[in-house]
C-alpha atoms as a PDB file:
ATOM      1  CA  UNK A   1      98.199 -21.418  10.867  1.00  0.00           C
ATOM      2  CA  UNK A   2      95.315 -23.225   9.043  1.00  0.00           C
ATOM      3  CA  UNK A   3      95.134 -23.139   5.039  1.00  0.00           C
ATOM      4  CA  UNK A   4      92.356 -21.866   3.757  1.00  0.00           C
ATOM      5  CA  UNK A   5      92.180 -23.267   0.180  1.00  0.00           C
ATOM      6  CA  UNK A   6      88.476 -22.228  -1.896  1.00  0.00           C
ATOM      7  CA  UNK A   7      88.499 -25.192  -4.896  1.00  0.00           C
ATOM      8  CA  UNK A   8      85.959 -25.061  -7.529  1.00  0.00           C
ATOM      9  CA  UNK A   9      83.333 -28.382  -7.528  1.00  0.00           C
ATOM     10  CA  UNK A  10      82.591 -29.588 -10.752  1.00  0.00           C
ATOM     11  CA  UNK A  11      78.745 -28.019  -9.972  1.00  0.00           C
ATOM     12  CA  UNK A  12      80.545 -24.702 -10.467  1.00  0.00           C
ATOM     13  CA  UNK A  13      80.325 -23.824  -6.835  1.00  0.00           C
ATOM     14  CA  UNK A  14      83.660 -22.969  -4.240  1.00  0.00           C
ATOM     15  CA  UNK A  15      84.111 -25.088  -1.782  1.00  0.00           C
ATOM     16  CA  UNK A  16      85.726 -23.531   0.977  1.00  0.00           C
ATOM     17  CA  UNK A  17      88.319 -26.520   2.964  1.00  0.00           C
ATOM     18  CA  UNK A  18      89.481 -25.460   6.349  1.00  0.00           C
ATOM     19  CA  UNK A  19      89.004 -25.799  10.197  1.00  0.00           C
ATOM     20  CA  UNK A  20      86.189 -24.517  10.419  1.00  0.00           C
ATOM     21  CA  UNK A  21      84.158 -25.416   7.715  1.00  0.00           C
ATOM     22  CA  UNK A  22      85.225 -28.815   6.723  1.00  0.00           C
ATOM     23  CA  UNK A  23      84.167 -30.317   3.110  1.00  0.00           C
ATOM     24  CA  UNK A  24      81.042 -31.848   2.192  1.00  0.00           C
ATOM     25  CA  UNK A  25      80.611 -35.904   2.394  1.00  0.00           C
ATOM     26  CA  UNK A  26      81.116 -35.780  -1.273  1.00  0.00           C
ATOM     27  CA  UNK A  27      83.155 -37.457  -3.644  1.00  0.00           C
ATOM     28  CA  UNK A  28      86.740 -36.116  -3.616  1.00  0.00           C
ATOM     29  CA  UNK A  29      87.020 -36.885  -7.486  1.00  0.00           C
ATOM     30  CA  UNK A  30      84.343 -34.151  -8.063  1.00  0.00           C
ATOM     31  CA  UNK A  31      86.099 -30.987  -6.881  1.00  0.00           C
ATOM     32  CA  UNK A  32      88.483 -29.602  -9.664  1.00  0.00           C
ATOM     33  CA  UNK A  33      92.263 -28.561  -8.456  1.00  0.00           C
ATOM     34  CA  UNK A  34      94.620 -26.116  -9.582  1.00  0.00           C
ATOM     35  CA  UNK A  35      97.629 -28.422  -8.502  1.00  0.00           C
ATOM     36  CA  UNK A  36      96.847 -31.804  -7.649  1.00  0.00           C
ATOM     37  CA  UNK A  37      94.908 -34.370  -9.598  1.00  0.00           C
ATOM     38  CA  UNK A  38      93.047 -36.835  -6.926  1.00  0.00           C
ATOM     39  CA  UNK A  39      91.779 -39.830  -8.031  1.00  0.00           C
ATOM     40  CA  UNK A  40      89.912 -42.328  -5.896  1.00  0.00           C
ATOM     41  CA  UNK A  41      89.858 -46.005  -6.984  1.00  0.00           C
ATOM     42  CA  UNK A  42      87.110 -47.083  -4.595  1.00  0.00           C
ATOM     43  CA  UNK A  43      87.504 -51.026  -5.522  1.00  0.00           C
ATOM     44  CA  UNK A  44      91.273 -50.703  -4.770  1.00  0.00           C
ATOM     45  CA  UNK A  45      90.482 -48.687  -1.881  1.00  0.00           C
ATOM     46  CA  UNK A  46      93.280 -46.570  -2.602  1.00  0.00           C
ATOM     47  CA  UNK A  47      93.436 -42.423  -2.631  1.00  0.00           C
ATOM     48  CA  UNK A  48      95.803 -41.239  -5.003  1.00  0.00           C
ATOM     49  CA  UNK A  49      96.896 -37.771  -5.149  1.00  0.00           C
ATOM     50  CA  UNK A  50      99.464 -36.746  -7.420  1.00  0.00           C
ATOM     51  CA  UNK A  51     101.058 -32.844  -7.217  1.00  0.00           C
ATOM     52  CA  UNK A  52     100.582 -30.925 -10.637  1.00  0.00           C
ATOM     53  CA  UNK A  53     102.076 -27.970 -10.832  1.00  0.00           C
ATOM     54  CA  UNK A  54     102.568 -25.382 -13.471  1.00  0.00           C
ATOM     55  CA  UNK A  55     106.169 -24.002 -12.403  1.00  0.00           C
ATOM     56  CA  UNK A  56     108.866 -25.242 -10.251  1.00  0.00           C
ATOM     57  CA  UNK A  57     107.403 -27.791  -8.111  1.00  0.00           C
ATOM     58  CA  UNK A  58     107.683 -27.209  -4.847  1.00  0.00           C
ATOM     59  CA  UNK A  59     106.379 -26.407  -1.552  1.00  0.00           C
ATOM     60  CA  UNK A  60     103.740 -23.684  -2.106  1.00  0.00           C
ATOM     61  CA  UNK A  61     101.181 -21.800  -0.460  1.00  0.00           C
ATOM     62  CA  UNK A  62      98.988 -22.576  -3.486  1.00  0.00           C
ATOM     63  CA  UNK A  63     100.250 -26.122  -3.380  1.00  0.00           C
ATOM     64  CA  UNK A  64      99.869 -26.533   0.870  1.00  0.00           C
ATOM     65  CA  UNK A  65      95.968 -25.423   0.588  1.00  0.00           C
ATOM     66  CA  UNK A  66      94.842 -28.002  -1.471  1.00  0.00           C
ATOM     67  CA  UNK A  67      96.843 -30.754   0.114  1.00  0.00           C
ATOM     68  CA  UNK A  68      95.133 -29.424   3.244  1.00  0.00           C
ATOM     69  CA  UNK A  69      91.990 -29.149   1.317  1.00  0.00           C
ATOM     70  CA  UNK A  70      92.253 -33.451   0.326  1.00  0.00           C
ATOM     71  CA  UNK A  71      93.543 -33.849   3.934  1.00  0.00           C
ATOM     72  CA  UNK A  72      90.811 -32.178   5.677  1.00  0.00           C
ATOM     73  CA  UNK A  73      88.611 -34.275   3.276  1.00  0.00           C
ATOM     74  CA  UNK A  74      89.588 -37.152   4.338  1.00  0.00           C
ATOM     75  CA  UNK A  75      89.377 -36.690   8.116  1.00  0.00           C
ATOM     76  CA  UNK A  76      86.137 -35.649   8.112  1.00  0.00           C
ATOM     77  CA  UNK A  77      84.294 -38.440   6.173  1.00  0.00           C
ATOM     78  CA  UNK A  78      86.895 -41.044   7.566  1.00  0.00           C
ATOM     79  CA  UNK A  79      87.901 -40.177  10.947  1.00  0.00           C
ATOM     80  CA  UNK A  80      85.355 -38.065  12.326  1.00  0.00           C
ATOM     81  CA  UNK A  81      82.678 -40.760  14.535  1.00  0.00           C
ATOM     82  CA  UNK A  82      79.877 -39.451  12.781  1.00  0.00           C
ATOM     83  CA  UNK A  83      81.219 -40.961   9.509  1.00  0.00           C
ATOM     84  CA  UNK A  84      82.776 -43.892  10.579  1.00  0.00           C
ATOM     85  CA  UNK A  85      81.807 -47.038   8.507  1.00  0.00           C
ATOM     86  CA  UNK A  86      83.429 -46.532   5.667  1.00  0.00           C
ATOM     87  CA  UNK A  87      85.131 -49.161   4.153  1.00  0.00           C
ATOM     88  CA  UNK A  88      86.142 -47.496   0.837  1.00  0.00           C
ATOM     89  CA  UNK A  89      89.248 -45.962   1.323  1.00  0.00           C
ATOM     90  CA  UNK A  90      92.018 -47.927   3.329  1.00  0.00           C
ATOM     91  CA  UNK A  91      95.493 -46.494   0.868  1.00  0.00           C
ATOM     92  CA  UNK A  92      96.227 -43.028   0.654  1.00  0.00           C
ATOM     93  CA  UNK A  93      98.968 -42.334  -1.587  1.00  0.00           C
ATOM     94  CA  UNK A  94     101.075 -38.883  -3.103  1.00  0.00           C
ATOM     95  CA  UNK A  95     102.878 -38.970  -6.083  1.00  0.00           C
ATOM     96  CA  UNK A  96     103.758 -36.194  -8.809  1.00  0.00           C
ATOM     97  CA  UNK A  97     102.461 -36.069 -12.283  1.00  0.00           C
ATOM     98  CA  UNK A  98     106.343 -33.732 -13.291  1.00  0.00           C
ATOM     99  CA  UNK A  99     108.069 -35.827 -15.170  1.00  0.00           C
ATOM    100  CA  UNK A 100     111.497 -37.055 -12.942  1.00  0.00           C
ATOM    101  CA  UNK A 101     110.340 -34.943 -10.118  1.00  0.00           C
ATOM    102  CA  UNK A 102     108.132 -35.909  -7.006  1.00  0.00           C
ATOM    103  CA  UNK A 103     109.092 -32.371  -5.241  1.00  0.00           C
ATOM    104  CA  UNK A 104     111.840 -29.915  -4.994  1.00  0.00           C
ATOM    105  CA  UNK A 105     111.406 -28.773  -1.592  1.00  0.00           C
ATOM    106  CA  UNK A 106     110.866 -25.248  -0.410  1.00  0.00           C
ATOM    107  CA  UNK A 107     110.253 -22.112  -1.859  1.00  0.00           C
ATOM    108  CA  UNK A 108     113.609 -20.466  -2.122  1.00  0.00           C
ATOM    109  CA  UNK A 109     112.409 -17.547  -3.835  1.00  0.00           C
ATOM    110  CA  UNK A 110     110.147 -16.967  -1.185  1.00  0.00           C
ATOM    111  CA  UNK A 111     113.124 -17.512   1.206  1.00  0.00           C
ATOM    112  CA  UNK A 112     115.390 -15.201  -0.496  1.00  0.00           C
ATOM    113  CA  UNK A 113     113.325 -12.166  -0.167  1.00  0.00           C
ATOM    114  CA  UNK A 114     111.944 -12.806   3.311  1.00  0.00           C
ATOM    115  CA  UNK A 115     115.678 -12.947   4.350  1.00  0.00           C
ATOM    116  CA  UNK A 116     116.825  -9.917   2.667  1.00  0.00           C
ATOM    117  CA  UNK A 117     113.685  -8.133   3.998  1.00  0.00           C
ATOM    118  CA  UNK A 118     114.430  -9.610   7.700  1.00  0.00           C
ATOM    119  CA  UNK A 119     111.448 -10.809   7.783  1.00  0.00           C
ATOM    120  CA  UNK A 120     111.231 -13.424  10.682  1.00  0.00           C
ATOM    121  CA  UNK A 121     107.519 -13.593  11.080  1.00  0.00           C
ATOM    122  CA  UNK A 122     107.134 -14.604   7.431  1.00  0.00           C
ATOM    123  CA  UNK A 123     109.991 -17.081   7.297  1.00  0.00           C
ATOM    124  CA  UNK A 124     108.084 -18.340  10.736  1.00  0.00           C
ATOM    125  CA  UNK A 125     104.954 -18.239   9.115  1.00  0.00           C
ATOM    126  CA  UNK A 126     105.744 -20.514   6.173  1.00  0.00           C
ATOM    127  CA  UNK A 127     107.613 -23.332   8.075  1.00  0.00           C
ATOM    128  CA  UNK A 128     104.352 -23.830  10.749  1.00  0.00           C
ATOM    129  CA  UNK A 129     102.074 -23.892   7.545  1.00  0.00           C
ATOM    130  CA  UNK A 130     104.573 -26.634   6.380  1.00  0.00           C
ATOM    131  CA  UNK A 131     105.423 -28.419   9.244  1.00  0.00           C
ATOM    132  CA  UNK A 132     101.342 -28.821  10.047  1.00  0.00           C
ATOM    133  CA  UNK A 133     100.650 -30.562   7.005  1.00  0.00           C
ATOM    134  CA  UNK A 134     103.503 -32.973   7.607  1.00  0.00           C
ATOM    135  CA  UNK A 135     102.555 -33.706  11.222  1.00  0.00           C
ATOM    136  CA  UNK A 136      99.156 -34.465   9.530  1.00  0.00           C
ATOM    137  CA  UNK A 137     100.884 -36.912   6.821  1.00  0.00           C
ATOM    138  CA  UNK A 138     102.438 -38.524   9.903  1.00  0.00           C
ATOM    139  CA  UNK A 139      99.494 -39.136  11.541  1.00  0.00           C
ATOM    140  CA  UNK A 140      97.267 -40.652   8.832  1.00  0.00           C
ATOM    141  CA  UNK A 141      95.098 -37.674   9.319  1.00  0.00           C
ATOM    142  CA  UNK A 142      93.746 -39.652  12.473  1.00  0.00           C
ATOM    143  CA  UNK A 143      91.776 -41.886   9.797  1.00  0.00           C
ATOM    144  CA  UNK A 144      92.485 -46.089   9.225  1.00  0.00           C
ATOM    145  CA  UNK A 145      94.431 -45.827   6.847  1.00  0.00           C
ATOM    146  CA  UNK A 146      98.174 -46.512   5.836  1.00  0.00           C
ATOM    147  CA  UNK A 147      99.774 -43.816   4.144  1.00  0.00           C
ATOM    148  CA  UNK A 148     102.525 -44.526   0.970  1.00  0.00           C
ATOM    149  CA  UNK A 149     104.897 -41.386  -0.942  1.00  0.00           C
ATOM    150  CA  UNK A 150     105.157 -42.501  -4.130  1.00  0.00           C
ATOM    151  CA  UNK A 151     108.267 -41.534  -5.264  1.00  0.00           C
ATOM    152  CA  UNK A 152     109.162 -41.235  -9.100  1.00  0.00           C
ATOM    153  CA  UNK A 153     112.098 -38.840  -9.713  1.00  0.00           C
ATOM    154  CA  UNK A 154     113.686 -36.340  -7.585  1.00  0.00           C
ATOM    155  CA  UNK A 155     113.037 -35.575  -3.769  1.00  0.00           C
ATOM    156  CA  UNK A 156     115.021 -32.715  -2.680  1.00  0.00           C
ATOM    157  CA  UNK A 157     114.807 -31.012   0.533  1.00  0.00           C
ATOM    158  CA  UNK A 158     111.690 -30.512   1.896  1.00  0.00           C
ATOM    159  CA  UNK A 159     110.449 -33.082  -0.844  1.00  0.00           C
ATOM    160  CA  UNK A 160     112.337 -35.603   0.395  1.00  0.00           C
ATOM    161  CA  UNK A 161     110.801 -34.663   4.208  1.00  0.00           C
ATOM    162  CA  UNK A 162     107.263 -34.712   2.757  1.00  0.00           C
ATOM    163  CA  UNK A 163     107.975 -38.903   1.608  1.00  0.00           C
ATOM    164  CA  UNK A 164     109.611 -39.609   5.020  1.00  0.00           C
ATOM    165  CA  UNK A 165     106.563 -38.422   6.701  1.00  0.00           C
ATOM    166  CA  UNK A 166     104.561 -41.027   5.165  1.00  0.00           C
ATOM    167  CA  UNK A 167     104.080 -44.907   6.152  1.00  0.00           C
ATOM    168  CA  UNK A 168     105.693 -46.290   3.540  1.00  0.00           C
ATOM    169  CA  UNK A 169     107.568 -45.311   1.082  1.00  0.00           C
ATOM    170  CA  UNK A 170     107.886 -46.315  -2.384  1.00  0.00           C
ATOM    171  CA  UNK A 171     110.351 -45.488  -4.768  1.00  0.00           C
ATOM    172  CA  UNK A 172     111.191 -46.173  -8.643  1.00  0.00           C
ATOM    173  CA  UNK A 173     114.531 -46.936  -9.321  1.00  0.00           C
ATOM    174  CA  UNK A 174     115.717 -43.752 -11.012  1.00  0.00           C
ATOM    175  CA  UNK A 175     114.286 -41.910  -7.711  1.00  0.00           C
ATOM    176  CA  UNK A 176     116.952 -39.653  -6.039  1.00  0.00           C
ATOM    177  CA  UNK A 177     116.210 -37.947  -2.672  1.00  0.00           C
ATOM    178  CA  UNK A 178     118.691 -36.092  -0.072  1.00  0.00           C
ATOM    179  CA  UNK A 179     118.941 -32.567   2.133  1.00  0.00           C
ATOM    180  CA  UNK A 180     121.142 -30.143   0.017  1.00  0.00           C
ATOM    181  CA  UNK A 181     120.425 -27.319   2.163  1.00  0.00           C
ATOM    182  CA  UNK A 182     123.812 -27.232   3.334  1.00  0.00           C
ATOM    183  CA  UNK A 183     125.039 -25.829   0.332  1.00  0.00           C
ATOM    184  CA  UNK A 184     123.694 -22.226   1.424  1.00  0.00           C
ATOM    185  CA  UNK A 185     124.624 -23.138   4.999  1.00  0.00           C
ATOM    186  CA  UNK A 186     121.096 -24.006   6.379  1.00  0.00           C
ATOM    187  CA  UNK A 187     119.267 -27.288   7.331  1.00  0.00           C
ATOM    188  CA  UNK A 188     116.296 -28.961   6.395  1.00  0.00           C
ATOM    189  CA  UNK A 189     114.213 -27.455   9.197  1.00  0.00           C
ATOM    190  CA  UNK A 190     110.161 -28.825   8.791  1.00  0.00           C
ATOM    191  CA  UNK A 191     110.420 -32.567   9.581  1.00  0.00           C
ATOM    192  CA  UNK A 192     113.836 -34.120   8.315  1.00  0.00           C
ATOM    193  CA  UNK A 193     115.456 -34.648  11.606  1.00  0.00           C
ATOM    194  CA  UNK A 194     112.897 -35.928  13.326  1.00  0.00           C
ATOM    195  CA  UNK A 195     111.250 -38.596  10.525  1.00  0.00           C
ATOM    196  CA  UNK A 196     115.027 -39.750   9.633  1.00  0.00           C
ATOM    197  CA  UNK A 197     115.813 -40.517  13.464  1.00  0.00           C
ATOM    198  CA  UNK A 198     112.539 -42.447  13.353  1.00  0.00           C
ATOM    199  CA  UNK A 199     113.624 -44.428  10.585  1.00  0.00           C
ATOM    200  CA  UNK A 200     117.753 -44.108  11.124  1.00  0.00           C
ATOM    201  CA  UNK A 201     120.033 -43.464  13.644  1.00  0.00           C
ATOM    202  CA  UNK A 202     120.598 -40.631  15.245  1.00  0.00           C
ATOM    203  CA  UNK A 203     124.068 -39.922  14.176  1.00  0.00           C
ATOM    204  CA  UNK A 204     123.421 -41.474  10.420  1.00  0.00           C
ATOM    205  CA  UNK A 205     120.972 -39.223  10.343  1.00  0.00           C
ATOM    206  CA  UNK A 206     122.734 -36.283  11.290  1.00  0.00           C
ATOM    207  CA  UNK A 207     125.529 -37.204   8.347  1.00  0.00           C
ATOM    208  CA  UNK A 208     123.014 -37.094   5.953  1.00  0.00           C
ATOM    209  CA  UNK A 209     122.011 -33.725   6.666  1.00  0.00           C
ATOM    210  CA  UNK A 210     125.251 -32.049   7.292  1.00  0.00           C
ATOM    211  CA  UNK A 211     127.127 -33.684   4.060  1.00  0.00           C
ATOM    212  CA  UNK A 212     123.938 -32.532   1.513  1.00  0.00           C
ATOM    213  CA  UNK A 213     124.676 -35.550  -0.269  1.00  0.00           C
ATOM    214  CA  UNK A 214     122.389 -36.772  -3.393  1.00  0.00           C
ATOM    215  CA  UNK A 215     121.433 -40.565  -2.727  1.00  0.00           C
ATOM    216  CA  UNK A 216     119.682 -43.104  -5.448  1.00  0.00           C
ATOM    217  CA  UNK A 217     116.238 -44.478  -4.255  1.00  0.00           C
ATOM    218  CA  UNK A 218     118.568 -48.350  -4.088  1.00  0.00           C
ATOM    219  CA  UNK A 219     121.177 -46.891  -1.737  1.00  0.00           C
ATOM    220  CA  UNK A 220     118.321 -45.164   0.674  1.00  0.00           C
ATOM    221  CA  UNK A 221     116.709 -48.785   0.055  1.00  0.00           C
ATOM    222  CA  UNK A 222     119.885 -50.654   1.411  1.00  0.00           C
ATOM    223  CA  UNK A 223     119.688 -48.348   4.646  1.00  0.00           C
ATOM    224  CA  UNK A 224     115.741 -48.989   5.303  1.00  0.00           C
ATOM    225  CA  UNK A 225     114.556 -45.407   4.631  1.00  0.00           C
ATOM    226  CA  UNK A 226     112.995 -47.161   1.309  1.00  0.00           C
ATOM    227  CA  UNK A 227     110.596 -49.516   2.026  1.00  0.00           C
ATOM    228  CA  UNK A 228     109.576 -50.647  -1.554  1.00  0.00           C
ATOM    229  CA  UNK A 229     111.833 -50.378  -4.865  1.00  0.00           C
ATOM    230  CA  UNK A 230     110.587 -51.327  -8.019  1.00  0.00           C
ATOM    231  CA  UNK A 231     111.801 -50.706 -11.561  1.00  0.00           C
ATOM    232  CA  UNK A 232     110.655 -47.114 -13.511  1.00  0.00           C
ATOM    233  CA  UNK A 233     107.704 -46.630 -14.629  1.00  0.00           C
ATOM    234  CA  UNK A 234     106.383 -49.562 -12.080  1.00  0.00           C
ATOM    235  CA  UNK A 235     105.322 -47.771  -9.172  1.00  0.00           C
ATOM    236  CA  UNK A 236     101.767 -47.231  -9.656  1.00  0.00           C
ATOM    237  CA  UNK A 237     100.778 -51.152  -9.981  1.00  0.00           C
ATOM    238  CA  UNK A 238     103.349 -52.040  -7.522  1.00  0.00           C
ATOM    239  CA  UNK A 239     101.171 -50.301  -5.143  1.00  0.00           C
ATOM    240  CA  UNK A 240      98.213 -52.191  -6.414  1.00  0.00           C
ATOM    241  CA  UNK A 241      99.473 -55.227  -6.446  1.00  0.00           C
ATOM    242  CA  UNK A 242     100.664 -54.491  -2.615  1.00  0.00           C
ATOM    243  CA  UNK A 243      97.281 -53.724  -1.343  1.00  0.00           C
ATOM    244  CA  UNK A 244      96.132 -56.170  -2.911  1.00  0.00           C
ATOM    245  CA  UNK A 245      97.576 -58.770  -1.784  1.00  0.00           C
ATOM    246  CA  UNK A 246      98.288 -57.659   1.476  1.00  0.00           C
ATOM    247  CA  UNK A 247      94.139 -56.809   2.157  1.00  0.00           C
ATOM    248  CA  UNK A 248      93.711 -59.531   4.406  1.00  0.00           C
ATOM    249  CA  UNK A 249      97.097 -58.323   7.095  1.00  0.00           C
ATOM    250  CA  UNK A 250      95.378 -54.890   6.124  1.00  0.00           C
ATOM    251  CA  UNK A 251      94.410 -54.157  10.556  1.00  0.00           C
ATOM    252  CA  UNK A 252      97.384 -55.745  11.395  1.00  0.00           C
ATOM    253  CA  UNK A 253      99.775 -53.475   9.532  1.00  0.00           C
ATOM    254  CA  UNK A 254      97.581 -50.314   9.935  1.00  0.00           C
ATOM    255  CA  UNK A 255      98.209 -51.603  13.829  1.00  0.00           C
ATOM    256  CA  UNK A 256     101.938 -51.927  13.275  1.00  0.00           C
ATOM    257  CA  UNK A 257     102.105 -48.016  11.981  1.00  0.00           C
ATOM    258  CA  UNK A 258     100.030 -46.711  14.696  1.00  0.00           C
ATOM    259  CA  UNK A 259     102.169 -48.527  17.518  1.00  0.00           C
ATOM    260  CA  UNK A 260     105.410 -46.973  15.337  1.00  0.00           C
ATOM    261  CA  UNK A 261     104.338 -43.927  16.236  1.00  0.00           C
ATOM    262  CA  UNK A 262     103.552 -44.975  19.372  1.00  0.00           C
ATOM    263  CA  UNK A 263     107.113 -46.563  20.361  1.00  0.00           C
ATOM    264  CA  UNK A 264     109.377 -43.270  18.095  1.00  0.00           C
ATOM    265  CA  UNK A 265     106.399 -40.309  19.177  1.00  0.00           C
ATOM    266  CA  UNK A 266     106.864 -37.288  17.215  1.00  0.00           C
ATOM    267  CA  UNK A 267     104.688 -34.733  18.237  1.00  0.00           C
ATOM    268  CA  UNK A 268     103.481 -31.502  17.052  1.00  0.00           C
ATOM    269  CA  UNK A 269     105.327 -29.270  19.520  1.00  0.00           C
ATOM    270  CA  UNK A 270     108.932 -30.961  18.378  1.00  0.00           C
ATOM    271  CA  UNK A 271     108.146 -30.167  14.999  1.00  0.00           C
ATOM    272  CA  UNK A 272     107.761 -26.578  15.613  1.00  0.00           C
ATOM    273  CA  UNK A 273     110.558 -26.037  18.043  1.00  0.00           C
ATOM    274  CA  UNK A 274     112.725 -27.355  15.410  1.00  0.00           C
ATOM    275  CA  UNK A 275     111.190 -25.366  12.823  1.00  0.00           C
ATOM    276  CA  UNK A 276     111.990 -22.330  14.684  1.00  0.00           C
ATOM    277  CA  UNK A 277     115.522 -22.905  14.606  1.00  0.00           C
ATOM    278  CA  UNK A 278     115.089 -23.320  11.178  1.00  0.00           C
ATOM    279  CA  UNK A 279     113.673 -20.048  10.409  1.00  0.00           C
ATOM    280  CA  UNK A 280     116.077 -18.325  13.012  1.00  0.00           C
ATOM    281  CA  UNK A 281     118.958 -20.019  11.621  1.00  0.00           C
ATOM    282  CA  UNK A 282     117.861 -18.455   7.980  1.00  0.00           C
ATOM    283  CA  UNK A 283     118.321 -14.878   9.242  1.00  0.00           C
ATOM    284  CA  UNK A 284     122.027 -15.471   9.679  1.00  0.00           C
ATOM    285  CA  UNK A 285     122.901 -16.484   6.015  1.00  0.00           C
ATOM    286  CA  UNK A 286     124.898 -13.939   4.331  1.00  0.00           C
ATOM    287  CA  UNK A 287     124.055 -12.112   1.130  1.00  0.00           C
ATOM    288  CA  UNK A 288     126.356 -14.992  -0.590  1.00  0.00           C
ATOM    289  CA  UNK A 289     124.423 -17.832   0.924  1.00  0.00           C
ATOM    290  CA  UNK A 290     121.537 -15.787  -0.356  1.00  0.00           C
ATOM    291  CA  UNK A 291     122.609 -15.897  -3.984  1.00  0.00           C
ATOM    292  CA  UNK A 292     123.655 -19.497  -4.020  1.00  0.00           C
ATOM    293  CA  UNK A 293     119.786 -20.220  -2.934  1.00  0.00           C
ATOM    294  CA  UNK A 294     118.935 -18.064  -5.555  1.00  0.00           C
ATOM    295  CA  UNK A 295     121.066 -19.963  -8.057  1.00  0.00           C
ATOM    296  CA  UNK A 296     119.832 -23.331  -7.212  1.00  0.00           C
ATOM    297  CA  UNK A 297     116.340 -22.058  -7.700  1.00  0.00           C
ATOM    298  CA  UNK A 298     117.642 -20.976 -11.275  1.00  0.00           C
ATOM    299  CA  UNK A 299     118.811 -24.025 -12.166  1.00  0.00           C
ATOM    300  CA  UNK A 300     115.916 -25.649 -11.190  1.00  0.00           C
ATOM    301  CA  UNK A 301     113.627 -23.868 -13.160  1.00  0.00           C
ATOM    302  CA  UNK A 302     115.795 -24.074 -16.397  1.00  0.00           C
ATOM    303  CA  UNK A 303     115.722 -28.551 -15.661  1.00  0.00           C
ATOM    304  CA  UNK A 304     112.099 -27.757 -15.594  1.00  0.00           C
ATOM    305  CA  UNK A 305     111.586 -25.783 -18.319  1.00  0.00           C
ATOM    306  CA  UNK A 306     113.899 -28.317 -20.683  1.00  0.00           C
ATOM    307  CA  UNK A 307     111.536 -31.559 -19.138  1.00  0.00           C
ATOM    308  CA  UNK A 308     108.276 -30.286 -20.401  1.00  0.00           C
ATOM    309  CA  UNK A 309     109.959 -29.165 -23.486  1.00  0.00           C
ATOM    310  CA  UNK A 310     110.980 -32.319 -24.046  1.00  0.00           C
ATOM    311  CA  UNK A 311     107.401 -33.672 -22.866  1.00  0.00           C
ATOM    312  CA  UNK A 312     105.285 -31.442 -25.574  1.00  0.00           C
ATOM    313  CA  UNK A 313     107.639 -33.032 -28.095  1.00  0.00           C
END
């Protein structure tokens, strides 16, 4: 499935970001979003594009548009041969602007009702929607660039998938990531198993998944899924400083990423398989495993809710 995500410009007029009819060769900064704020520091040569959202922060259709919308953006004036040249734009980076929260993962609500309805198709139709944008995260968007998660609070489940899909990762010390699908008896099913065996072994990588354990950004550090830890609050000039002074290695490590992929290929067609178990697997859970998704997603919302209280204090 391709997003279609219609942003408004800051001329007042909808932009319409998809397949078909691929943005303009216009600033990124001057197209207004509903849930990211982009922001393109053209002397650092760095992209960064931070998820904003307004309720529980995770994996949207509302969200998945517009990260579309800044992907297809940046393979069309950056990849495509016919605007090659460019020499503005070598860092893309993702962040969040929730306080303690990069992302949450999936949308369990969403979940809950399409497995109570038995509804395959949509369950299907999410995860390929999903699983798309990460193969595109993977891939640099076929642009030269090198590709960072910035990682300043919580990565859960299919937040935690979105970072590994990146070059690097980067995470501030208070940063916790891990797959706690378990808990309702289903796996992280739109990238995890495939970008932790790229990064892990095979059978570490399967622990992680079937214990659901919570790790701290250090320990996930200590086994190499981490590639830069820095201190709270530090992670935004810790990536300037990095491209900075690694501008003159810049080909050499864009090289090393590209043969990465190369040597541990994950392609397209894996992803989806996979994700198809995912969503199959999802039609077995009982009404309980239901409820317990249900409950996390309550919880969740009431940690958000007490964060931006605290925040407008």
């Amino acid at each position: 499935m391709v997003f279609h995500s219609r942003v408004k410009g800051n001329d007042g007029a909808r932009h319409v970001f998809d397949g078909a009819a691929l943005p303009a060769h216009r600033p990124i900064a001057d197209t207004s979003f509903e849930e990211l704020i982009v922001r393109h520091d053209v002397q650092d040569k760095i992209l960064w594009c931070f998820m904003n959202q307004r309720g529980r922060p995770a994996y949207t259709y509302s969200l998945g548009a517009e990260v579309q919308a800044v992907q297809d953006w940046i393979s069309y004036n950056y990849a495509l041969a016919a605007n090659s040249g460019r020499d503005d734009l070598r860092y893309f980076v993702c962040g969040s602007k929730t306080p303690g929260i990069y992302n949450l993962g999936g949308d369990l609500r969403h979940f809950a009702e399409c497995i109570r309805n038995h509804d395959l198709k949509a369950m299907q139709k999410y995860a390929e929607t999903c699983v798309r944008m990460q193969y595109a995260n993977s891939n640099a968007f076929d642009a030269p660039i090198i590709t960072m998660a910035l990682v300043q609070g919580d990565a859960l489940g299919g937040g935690f998938e979105h970072a590994l899909a990146f070059d690097i990762i980067v995470a501030e010390r208070s940063a916790r990531m891990g797959l706690p699908e378990i808990i309702f008896n289903l796996f992280p099913g739109m990238g995890a198993y495939s970008f932790l065996s790229r990064r892990i072994p095979r059978h570490q990588a399967e622990k992680m998944i079937l214990e659901g354990r919570i790790y701290s950004a250090e320990a996930l550090h200590e086994m190499g899924i981490v590639d830069i830890l820095v201190d709270d609050g530090k992670g935004e000039q810790a990536i300037v400083d990095y491209c900075t002074k690694n501008k003159r290695r810049f080909e050499a490590e864009r090289a090393v990423y590209r043969a990465r992929r190369i040597s541990k290929p994950i392609s397209l067609k894996e992803l989806m398989d996979i994700t198809t178990i995912w969503a199959e697997t999802a039609m077995t859970l009982s009404d309980a495993d239901v409820r317990k998704m249900e409950r996390l997603a309550d919880a969740q919302e009431r940690r958000i809710a007490r964060k931006m209280k605290l925040v407008r204090k």
